[in-house]
Protein backbone atom coordinates (compact mmCIF):
# COMPACT_ATOMS: atom_id res chain seq x y z
CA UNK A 1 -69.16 16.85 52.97
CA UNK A 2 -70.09 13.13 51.94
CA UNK A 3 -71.04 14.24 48.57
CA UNK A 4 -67.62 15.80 48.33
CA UNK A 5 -65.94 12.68 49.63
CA UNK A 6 -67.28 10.34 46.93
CA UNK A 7 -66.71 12.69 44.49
CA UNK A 8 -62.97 12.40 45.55
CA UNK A 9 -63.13 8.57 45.94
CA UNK A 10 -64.72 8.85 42.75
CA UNK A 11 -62.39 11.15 41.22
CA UNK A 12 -59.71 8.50 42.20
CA UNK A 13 -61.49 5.30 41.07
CA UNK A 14 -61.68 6.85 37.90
CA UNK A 15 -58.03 7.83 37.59
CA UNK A 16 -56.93 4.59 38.68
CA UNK A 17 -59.06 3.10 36.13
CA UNK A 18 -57.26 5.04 33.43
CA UNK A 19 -53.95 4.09 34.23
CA UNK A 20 -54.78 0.74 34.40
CA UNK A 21 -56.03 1.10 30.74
CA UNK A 22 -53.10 2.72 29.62
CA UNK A 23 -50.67 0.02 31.12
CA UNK A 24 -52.63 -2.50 29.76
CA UNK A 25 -52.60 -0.79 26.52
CA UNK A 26 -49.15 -0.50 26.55
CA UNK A 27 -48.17 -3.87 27.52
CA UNK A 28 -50.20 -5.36 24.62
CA UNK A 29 -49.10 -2.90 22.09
CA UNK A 30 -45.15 -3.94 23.44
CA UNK A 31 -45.96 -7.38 22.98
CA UNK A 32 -47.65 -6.85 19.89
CA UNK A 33 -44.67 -5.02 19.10
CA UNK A 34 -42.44 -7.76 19.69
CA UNK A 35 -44.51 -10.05 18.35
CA UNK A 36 -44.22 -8.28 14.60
CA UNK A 37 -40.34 -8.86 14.32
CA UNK A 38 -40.30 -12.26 15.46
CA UNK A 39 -42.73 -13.02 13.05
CA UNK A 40 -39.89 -11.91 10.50
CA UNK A 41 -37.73 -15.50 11.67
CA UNK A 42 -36.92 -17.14 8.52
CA UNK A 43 -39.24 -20.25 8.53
CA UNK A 44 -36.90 -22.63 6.81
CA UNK A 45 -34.36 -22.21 8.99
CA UNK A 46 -34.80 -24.44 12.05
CA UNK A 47 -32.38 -21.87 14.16
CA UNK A 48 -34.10 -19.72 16.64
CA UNK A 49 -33.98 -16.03 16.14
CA UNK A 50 -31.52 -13.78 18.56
CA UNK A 51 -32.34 -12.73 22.22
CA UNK A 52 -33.29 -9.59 22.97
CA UNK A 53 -35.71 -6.82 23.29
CA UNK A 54 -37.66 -4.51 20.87
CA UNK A 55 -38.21 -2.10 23.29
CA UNK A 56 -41.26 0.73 22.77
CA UNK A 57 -43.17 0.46 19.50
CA UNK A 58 -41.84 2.90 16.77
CA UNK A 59 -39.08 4.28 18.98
CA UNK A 60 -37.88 0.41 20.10
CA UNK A 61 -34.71 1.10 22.75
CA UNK A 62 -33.36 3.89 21.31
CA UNK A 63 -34.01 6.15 24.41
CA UNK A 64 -31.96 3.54 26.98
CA UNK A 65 -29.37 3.94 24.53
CA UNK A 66 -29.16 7.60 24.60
CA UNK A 67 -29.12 7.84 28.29
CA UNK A 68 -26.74 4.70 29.00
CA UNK A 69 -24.52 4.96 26.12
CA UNK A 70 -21.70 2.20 25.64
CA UNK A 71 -22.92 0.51 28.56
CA UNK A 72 -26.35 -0.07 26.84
CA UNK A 73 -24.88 -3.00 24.67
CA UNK A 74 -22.93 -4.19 27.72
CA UNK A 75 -25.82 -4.86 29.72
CA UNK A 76 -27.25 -6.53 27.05
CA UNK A 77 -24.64 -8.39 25.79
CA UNK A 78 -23.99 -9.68 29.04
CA UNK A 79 -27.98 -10.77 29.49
CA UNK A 80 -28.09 -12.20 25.85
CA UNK A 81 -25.10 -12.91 24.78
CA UNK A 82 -22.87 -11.98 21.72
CA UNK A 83 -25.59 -11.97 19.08
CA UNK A 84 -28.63 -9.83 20.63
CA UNK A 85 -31.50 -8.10 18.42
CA UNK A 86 -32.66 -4.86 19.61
CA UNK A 87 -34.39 -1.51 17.86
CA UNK A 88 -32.23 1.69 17.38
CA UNK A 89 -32.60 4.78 15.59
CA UNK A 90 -36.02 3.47 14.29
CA UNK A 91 -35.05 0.31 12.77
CA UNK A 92 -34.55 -3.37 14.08
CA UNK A 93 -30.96 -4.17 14.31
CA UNK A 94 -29.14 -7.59 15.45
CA UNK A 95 -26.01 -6.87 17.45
CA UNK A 96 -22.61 -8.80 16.74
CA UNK A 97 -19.17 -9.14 19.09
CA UNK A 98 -16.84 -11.52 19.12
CA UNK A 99 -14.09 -12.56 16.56
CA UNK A 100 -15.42 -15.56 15.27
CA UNK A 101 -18.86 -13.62 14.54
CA UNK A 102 -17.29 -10.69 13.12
CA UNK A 103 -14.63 -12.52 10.96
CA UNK A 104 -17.82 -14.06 9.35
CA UNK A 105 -19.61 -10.56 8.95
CA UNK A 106 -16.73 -8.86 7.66
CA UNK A 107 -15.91 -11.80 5.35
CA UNK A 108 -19.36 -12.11 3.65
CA UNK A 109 -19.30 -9.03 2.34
CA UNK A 110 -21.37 -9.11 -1.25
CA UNK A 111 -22.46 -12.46 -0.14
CA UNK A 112 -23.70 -13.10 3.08
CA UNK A 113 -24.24 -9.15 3.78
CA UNK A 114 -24.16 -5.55 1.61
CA UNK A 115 -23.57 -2.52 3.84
CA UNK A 116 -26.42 -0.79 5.14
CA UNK A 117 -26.21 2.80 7.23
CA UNK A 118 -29.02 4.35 9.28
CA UNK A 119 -31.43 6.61 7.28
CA UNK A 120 -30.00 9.12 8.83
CA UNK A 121 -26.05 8.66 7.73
CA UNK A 122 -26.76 7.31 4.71
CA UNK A 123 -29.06 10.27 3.92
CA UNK A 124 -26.22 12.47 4.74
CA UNK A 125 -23.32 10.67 3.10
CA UNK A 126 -25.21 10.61 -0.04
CA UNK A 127 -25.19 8.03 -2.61
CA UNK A 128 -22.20 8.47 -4.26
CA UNK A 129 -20.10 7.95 -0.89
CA UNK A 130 -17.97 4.66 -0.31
CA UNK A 131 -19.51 3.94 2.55
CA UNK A 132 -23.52 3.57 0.75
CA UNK A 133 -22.28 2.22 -2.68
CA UNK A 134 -22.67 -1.62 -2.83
CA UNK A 135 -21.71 -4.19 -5.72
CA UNK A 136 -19.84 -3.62 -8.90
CA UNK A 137 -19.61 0.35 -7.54
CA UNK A 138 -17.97 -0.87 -4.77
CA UNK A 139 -15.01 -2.38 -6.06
CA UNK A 140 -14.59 -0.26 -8.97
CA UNK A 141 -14.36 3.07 -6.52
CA UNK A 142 -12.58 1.05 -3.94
CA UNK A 143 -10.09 0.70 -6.32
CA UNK A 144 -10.05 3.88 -7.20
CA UNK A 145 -9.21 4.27 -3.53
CA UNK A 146 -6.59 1.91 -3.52
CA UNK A 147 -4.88 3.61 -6.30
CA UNK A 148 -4.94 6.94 -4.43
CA UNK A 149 -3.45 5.29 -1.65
CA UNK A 150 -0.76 4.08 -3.47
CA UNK A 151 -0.13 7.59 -5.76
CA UNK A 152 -0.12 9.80 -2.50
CA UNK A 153 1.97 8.86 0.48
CA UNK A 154 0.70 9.83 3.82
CA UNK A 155 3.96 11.47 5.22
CA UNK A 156 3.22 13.99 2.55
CA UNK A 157 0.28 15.07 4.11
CA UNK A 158 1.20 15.63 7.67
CA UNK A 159 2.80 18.77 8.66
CA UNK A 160 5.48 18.89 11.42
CA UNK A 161 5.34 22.47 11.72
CA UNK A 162 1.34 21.78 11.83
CA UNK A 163 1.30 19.44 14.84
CA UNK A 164 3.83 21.32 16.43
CA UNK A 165 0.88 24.08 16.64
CA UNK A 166 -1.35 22.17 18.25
CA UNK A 167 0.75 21.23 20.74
CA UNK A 168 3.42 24.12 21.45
CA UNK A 169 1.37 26.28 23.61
CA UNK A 170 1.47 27.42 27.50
CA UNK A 171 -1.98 28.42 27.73
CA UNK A 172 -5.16 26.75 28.66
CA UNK A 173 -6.53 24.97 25.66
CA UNK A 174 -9.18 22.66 25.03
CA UNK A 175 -7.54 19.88 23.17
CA UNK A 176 -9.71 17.61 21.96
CA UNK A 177 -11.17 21.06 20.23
CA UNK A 178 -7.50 21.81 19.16
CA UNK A 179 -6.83 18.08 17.49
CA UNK A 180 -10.15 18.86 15.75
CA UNK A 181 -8.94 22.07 14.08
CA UNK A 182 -5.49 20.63 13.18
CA UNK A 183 -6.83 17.73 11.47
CA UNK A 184 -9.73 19.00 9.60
CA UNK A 185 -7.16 21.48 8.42
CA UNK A 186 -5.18 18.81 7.32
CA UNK A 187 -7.59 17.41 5.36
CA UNK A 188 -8.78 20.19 3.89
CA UNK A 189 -5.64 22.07 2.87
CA UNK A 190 -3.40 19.18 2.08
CA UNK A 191 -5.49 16.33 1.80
CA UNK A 192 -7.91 17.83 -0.86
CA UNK A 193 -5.57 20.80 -1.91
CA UNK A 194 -7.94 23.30 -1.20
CA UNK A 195 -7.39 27.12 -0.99
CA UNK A 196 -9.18 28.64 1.51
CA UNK A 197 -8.92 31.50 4.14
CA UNK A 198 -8.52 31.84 7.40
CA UNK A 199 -12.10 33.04 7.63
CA UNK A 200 -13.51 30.12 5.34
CA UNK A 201 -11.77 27.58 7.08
CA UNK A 202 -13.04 28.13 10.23
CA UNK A 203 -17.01 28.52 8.82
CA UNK A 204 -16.34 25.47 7.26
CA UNK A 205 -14.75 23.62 10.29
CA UNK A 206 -18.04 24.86 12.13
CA UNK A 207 -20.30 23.60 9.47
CA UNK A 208 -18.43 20.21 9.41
CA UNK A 209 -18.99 20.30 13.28
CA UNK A 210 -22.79 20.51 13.11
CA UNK A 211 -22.79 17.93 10.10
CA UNK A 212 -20.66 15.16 12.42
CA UNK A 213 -22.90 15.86 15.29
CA UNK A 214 -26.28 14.87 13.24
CA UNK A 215 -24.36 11.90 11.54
CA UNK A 216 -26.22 9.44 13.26
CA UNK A 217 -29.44 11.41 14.27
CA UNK A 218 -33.14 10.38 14.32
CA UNK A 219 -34.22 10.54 11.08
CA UNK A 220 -37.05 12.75 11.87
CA UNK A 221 -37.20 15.69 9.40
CA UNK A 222 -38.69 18.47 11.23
CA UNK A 223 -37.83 22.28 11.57
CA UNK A 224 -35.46 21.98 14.87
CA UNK A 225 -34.52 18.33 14.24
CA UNK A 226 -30.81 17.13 14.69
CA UNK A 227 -31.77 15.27 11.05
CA UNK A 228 -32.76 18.70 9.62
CA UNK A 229 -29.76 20.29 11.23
CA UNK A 230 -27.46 17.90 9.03
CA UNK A 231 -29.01 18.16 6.09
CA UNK A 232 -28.73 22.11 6.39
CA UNK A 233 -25.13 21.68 7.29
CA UNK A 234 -24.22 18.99 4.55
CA UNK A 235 -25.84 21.33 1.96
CA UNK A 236 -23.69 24.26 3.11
CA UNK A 237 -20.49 22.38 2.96
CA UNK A 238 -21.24 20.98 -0.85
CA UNK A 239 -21.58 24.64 -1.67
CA UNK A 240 -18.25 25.28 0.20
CA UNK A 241 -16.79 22.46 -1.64
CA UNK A 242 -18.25 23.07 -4.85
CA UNK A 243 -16.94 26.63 -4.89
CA UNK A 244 -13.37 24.89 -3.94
CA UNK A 245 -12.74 22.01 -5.98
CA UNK A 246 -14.40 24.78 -9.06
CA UNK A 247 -10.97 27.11 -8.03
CA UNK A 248 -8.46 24.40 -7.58
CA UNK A 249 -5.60 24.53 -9.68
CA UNK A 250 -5.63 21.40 -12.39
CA UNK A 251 -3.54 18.45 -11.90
CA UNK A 252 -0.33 18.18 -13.30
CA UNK A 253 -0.23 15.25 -16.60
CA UNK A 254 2.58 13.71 -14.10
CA UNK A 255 2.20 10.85 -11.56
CA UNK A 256 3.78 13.17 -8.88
CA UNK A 257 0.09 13.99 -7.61
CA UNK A 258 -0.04 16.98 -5.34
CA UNK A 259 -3.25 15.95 -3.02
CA UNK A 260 -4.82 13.16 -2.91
CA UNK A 261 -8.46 14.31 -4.32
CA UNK A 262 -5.82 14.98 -7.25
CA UNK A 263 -5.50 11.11 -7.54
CA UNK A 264 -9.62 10.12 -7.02
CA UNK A 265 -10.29 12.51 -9.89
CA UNK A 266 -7.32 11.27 -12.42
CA UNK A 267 -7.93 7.64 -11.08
CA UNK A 268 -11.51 8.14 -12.37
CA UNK A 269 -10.58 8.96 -15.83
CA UNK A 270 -7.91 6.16 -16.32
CA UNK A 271 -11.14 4.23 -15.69
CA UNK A 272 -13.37 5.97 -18.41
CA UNK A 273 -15.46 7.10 -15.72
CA UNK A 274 -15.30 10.93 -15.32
CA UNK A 275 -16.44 12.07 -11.63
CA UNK A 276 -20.05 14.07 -11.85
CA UNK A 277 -19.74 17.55 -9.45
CA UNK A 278 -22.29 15.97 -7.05
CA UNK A 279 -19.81 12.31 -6.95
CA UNK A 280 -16.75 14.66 -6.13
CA UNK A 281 -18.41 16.88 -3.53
CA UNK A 282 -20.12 13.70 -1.58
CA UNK A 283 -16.54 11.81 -2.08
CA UNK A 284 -14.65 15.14 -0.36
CA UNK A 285 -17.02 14.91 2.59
CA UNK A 286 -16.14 11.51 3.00
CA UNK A 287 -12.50 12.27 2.71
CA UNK A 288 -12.72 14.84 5.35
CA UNK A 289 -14.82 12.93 7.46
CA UNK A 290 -12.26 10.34 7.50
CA UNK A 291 -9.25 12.03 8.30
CA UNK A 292 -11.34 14.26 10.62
CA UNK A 293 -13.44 13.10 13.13
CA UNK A 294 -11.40 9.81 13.56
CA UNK A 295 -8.18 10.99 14.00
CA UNK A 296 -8.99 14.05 16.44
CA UNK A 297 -10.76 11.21 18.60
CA UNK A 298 -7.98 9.22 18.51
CA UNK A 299 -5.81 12.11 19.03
CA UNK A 300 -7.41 12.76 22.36
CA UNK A 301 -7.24 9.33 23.74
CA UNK A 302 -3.55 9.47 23.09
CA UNK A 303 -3.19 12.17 25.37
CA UNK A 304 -5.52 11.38 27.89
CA UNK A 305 -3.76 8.10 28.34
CA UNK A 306 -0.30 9.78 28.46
CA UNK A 307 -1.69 11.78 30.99
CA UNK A 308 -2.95 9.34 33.00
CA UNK A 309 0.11 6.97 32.99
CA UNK A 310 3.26 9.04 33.15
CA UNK A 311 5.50 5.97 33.01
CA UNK A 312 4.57 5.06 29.40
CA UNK A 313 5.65 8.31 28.12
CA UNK A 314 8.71 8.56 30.01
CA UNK A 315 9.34 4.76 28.30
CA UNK A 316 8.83 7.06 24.55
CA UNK A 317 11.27 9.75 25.91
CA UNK A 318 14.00 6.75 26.26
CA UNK A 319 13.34 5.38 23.21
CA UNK A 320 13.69 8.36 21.13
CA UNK A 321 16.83 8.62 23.48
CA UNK A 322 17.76 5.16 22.55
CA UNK A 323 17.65 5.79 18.48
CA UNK A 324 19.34 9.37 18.58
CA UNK A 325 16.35 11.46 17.89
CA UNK A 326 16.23 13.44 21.38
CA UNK A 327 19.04 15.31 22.85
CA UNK A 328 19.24 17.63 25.83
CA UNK A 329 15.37 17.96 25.61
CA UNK A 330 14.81 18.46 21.63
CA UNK A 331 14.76 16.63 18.77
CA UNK A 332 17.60 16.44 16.91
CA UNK A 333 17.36 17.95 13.65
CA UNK A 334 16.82 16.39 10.22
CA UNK A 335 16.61 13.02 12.24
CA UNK A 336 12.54 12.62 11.84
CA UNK A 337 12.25 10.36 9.07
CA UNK A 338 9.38 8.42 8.07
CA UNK A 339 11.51 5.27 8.20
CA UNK A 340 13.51 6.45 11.49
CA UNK A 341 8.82 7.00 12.74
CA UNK A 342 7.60 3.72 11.96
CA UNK A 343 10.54 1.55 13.00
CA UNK A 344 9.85 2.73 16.76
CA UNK A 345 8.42 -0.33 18.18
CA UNK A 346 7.46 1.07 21.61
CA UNK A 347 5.45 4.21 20.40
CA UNK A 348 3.94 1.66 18.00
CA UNK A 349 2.60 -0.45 20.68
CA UNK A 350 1.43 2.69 22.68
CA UNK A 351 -0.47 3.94 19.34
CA UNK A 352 -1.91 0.29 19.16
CA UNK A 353 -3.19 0.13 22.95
CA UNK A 354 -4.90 3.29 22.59
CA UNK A 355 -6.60 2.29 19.52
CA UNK A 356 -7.61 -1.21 21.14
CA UNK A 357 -9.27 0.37 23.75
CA UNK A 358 -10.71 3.50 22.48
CA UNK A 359 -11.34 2.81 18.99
CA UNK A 360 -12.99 5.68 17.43
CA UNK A 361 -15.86 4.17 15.54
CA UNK A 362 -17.47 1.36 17.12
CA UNK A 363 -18.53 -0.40 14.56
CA UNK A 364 -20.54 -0.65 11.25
CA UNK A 365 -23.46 -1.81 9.81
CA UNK A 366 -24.53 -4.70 7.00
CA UNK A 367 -27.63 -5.65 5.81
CA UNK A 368 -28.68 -9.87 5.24
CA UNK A 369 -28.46 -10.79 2.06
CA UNK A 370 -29.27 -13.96 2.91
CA UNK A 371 -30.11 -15.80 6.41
CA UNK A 372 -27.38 -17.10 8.00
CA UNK A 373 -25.83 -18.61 11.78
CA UNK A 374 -24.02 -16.85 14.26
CA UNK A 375 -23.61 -18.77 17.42
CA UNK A 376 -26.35 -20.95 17.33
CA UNK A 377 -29.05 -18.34 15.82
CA UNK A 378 -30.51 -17.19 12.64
CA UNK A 379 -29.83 -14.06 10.88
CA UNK A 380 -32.97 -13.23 8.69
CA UNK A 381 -32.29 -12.24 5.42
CA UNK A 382 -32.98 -8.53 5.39
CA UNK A 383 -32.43 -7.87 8.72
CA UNK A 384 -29.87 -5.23 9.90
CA UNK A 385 -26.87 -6.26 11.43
CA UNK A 386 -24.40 -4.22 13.16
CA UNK A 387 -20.71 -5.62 13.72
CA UNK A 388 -18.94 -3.94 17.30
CA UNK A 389 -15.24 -3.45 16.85
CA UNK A 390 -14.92 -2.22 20.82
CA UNK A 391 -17.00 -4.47 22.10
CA UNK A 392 -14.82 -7.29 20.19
CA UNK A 393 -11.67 -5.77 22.07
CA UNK A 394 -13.57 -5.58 25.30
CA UNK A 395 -14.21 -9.29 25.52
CA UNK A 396 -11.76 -10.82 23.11
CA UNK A 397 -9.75 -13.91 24.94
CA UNK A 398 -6.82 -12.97 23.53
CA UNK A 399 -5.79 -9.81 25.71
CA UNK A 400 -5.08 -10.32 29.49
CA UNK A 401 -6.61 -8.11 31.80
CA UNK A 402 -8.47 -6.17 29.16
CA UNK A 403 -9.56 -3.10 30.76
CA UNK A 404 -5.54 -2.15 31.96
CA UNK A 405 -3.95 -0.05 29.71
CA UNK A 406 -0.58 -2.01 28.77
CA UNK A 407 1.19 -1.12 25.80
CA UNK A 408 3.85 -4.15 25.77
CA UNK A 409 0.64 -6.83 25.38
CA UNK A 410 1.65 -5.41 21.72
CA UNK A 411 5.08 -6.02 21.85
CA UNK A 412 7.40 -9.19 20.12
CA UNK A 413 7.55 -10.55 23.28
CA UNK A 414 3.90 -11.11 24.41
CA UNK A 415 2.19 -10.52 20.41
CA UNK A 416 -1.30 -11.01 22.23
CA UNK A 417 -2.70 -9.16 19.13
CA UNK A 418 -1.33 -12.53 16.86
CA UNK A 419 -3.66 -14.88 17.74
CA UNK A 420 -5.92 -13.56 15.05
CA UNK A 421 -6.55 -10.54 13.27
CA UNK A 422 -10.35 -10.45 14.30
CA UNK A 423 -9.47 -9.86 17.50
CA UNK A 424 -8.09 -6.67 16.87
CA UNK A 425 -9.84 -4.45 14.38
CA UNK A 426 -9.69 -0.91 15.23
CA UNK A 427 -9.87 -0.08 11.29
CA UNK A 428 -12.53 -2.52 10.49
CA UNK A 429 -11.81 -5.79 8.09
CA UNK A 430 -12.24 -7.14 4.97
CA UNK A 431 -13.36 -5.47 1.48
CA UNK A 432 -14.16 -2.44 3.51
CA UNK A 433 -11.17 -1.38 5.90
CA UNK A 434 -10.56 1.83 6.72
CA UNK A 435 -8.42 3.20 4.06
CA UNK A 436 -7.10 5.82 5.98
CA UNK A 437 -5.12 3.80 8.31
CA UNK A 438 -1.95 4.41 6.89
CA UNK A 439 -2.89 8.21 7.75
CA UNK A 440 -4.31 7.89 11.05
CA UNK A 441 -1.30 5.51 12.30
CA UNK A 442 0.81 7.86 10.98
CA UNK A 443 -0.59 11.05 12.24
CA UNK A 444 -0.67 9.41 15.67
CA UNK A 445 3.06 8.34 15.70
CA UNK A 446 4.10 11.99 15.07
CA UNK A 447 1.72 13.52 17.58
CA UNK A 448 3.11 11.17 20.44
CA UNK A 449 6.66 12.20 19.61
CA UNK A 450 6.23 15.38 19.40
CA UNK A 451 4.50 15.36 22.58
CA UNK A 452 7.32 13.30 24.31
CA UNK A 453 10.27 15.56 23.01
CA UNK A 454 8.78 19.20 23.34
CA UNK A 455 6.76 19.72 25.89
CA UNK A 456 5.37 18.50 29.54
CA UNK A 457 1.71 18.83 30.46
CA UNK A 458 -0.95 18.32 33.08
CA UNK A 459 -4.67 17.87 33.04
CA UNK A 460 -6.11 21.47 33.75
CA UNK A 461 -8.84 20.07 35.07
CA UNK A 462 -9.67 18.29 39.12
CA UNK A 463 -10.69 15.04 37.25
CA UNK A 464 -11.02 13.83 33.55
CA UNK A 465 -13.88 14.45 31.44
CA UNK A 466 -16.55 11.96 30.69
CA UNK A 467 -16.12 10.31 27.47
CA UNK A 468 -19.05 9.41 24.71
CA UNK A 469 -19.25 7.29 22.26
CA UNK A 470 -21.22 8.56 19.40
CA UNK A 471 -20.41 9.30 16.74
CA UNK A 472 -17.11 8.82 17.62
CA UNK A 473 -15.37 8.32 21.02
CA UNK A 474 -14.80 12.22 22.25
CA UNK A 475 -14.91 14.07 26.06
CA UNK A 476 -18.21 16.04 26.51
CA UNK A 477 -16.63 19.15 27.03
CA UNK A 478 -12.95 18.86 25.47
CA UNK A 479 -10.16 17.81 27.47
CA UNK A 480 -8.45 20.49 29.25
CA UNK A 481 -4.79 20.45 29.46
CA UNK A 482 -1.78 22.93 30.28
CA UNK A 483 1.69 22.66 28.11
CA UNK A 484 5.28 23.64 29.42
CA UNK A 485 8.29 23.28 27.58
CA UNK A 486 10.64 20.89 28.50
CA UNK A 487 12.93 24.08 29.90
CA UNK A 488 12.42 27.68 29.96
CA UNK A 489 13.31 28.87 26.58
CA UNK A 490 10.84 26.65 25.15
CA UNK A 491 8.08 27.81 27.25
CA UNK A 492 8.94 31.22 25.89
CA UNK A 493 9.22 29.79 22.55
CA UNK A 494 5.59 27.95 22.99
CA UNK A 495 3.78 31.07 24.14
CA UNK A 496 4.49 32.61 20.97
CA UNK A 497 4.27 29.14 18.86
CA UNK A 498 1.01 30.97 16.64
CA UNK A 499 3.10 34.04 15.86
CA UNK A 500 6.13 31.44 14.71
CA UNK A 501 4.69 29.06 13.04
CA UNK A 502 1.74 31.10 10.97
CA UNK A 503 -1.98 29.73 10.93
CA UNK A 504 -1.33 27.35 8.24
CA UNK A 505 -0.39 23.66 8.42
């Protein structure tokens, strides 16, 4: 019995003895950890470098900020400030809110900073891709851009008959899932011009799926690896694409452009620079991307916030009221004009709340070109620097009571958004705004009206879903939600909306 009793203590002494080891271990590989990116502080600048922790070696904080989510860079924001380093996605990053900060991000572009996407996105972007090119390619296919934008108008590409399908419908729906379908169908049918079947389009909108979902994954390449699960669906789609853009009819000699990859390609050759396969394909993921996942997010929040404050859309009923374009419970027909959309100022400051406060993408990321200040600190030259758009909105001065949702803060009267236009950047600033803006805004507008003249809904669910952030802002499981028509012919009329209306935008 005593001999089994100090084998026990023993036993004990010797575990005890190990963990201690391994903390110890730990602690000075952490510090040592630390230790090797502060050693990366540009010496001839007397500024010191940003707060903030490393986190683990190798894996740095990337694990808090999987399990806390947005309110990872609140809690350190609010314990370092508005410039904070930290290590994400295995790679040291520095942190940016705030107007001032941002303006000067944004503004250095090809100067001060040259974009810079995790392994991981940029990987799966490719090369060719807006987003990764830098320089000279920059501005030659950002113009390129620009002249698509101004060739193919946006009200060209939305469908009324198309949103009406998403939202005439009496049955239980998932619509976050539903926005998703309608607007990757928009992109990929009128957008892009593709011809594709029923059958196609929805292997493609599941490929697309599993391709946003690894966007910003660890770039770890193994067999069951979110990474390797992008790659597999990114090389799908360019197959997909491939075999699409291969049967698309050519474009007309004319200016009248039919889609708008119509005007990237001709755009291209009015340049003397004819688009390679591989440049095409990785610019048509973009496309889709853009028009996609950003606009179904936003899409959702526009509902959810309509749900949640009754009042506001009642306020859109009147006003379409007010300017003759609802009568007796329907719109009035051949009265929804793109001039009569955008010239509604109180839907516009509705589409502008929800975008302030749940912007889809939360930011985007630079690279140092050279060091520089922000509040009081050094940037190193080549570290990473990410610029937040929500947290900007979160904590800008300019907005009263910044967590209420209040439409009218956008309004002539109050104009809190005119005190800058770093304050309020849901589409990102300088050289590289969102492009797609026009689009989104526009989408949006028609979405909300529809949804104010035809129908009335309620959450299906006891409470509302939680909401992530990455890669865009989105419900975990969908948002559930129940139409009506506004009367009982057009409930009648919704439950058989898909037979009406077809399964094309």
């Amino acid at each position: 019995m005593l001999f089994d009793t100090f084998d026990l203590v023993s036993a004990l002494a010797t575990l005890a003895a190990c963990l201690v080891s391994m903390a110890l271990l730990l602690a000075v590989s952490q510090q040592l950890w630390q230790l090797r990116w502060t050693a990366t502080r540009d010496k001839n600048c007397k500024l010191p470098m940003p707060k903030g922790s490393m986190g683990f070696p190798f894996i740095g904080e990337t694990c808090h900020w999987l399990l806390q989510g947005s309110g990872f860079h609140a809690s350190r924001r609010q314990k370092y400030g508005n410039v904070f380093k930290t290590h994400l996605l295995g790679r040291p990053l520095i942190r940016v809110t705030g107007a001032e900060n941002v303006r000067k991000v944004l503004m250095g572009e090809h100067t001060l900073v040259t974009v810079d996407w995790p392994q991981s996105t940029a990987t799966l972007l490719g090369p060719n891709s807006l987003a990764n090119s830098i320089g000279d390619i920059h501005r030659k296919r950002r113009k390129a851009k620009h002249h698509q934008r101004r060739n193919f108008s946006p009200a060209r590409v939305i469908s009324h008959k198309g949103l009406l399908r998403a939202v005439n419908t009496a049955d239980w729906l998932s619509f976050h899932r539903e926005s998703q379908r309608l607007s990757f169908t928009m992109a990929v049918r009128v957008l892009l011009g593709f011809r594709v079947s029923e059958e196609e389009m929805r292997h493609l909108f599941a490929t697309f799926q599993d391709f946003v979902d690894n966007l910003f994954s660890l770039p770890i390449d193994l067999p069951f690896s979110g990474y390797r699960k992008g790659i597999r669906a990114r090389d799908t789609l360019q197959k997909s694409i491939e075999k699409a853009i291969r049967e698309k009819p050519l474009c007309s000699q004319g200016k009248d452009y039919s889609d708008a990859l119509d005007v990237l390609m001709e755009s291209a050759k009015e340049n003397g620079t004819e688009l390679t396969m591989q440049e095409l394909k990785e610019s048509t993921i973009e496309l889709i991307f853009a028009a996609f996942a950003t606009t179904a997010s936003a899409s959702t929040s526009l509902i959810m916030q309509l749900l949640r404050h009754p009042p506001v859309l009642e306020r859109l009923r009147e006003e379409l009221r007010a300017r003759g374009l609802l009568h007796n419970g329907c719109l009035v027909p051949g009265e929804l004009r793109l001039d009569t959309i955008v010239s509604l100022k109180y839907l516009d400051c509705v589409i502008k709340e929800v975008l302030r406060l749940f912007t889809p993408v939360s930011g985007a990321y630079r690279t140092a070109m050279q060091t520089f200040e922000l509040d009081g600190v050094q940037i190193p030259k080549g570290w990473s620097v990410m610029y937040s758009i929500r947290d900007t909105h979160d904590t800008s001065a300019v907005f009263k009571d910044v967590d209420a949702f209040d439409p009218d803060r956008f309004s002539q009267e109050r104009g809190e958004d005119k005190e800058g236009r770093f304050h309020y950047l849901p589409f990102g600033g300088g050289v590289r705004s969102c492009l797609g803006k026009q689009l989104a805004t526009l989408f949006l507008r028609i979405l909300a009206i529809e949804l104010a003249s035809t129908s009335r809904f309620e959450l299906a669910t006891r409470q509302f879903p939680r909401v992530v952030t990455v890669p865009v802002v989105h419900p975990v499981d969908g948002l559930k939600v129940k139409f009506y028509g506004l009367d009982s012919n057009q409930n009648e009329i919704m439950a058989k909306s898909e037979e009406l209306l077809g399964a094309t935008v």
